[in-house]
Every structure is written in C-alpha cells, then in structure tokens.
Protein backbone atom coordinates (compact mmCIF):
# COMPACT_ATOMS: atom_id res chain seq x y z
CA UNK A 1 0.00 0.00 0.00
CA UNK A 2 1.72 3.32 -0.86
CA UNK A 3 2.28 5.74 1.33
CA UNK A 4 1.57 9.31 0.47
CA UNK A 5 2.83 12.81 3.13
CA UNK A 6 0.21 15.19 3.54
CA UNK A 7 0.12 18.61 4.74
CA UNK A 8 3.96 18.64 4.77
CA UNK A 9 3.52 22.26 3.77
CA UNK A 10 2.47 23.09 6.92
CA UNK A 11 4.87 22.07 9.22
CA UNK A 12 7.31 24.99 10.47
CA UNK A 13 10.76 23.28 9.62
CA UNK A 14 9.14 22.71 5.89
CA UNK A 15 8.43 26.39 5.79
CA UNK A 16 12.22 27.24 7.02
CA UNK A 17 13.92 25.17 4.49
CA UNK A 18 13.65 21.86 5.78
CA UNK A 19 13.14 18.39 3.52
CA UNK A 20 11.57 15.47 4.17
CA UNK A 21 12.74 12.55 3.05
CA UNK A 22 10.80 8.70 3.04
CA UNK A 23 12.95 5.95 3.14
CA UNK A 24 9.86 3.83 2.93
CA UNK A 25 7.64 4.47 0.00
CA UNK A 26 5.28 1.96 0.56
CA UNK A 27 3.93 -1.09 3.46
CA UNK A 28 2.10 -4.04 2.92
CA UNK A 29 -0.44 -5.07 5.48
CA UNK A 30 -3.08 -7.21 6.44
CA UNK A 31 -6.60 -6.02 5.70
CA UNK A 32 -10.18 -7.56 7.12
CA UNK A 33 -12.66 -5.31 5.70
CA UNK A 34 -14.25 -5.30 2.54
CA UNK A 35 -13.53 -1.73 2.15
CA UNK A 36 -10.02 -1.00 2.75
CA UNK A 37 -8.36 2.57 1.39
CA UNK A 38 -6.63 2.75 -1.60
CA UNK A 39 -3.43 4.37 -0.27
CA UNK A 40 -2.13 5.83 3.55
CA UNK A 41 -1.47 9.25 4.37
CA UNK A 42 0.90 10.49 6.49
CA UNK A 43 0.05 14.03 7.92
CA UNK A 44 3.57 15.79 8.32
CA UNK A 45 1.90 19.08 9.63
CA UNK A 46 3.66 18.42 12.93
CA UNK A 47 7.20 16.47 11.90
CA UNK A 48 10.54 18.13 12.93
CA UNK A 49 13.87 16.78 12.47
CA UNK A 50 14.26 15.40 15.55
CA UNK A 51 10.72 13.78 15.63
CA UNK A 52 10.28 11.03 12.56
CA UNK A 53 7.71 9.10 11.73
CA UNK A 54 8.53 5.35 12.45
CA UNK A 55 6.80 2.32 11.26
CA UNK A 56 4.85 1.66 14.79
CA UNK A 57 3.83 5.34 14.27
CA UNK A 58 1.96 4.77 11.00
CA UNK A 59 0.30 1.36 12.20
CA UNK A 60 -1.62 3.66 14.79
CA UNK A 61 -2.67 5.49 11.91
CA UNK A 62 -4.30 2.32 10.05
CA UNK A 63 -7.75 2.14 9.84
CA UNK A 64 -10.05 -0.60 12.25
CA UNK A 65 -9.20 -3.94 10.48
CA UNK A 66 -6.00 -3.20 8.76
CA UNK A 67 -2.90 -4.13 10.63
CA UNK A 68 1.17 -4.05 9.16
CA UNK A 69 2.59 -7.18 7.67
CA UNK A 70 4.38 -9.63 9.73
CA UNK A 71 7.07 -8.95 8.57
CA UNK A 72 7.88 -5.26 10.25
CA UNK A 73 7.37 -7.35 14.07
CA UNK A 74 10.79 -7.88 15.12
C-alpha cells in the first residue's frame, strides 16, 4: 500500500527550508474489511527533524481492520 505525506507544507521546519525525506515508499499489510483505502497518508503538519515518523507510528494510523505485515514485528 503506498504511502503518500500530507500537509507537509504546513509544518514549520518545511516552511524554514527543511526536507523530508521517506525511506519507505510503501507497506504491505493485512486487511479484514471489505472496504479498505486505496493508499495511507501520512500528515507531516507536525514532523521536525528530531521527531520522525517510524513504522509503529503509522500502524496507529491504520484504519479498524487493517494491521502491518508480519514482517515489520521484530
């Protein structure tokens, strides 16, 4: 499932000069529901440089029913 920043525009390092780089472009997962979303987005209105987004991060942002692949539980 791809993953897609949103609302990096926002965030105050962004607007100083900051980039963001993803070294992960994309997760797979598990999915229950019928009706799953078609991609993940990851609001960046609040990431710093000292603050990144980790994996265990964006599985709290998963909707009810979807869940990361086994394979990112180590």
């Amino acid at each position: 499932m791809p993953l897609y920043p949103v609302q990096e525009d926002k965030s105050l390092h962004f607007q100083a000069g900051g980039d963001f780089n993803f070294h992960i472009k994309h997760l797979w997962v598990w999915c229950f529901n019928d009706v799953y979303p078609g991609r993940i987005d990851i609001n960046c209105d609040f990431l710093s440089p000292n603050m990144a987004i980790k994996i265990g991060d964006v599985e709290k942002m998963l909707p009810y029913g979807m869940y990361l692949h086994k394979q990112y539980n180590s």
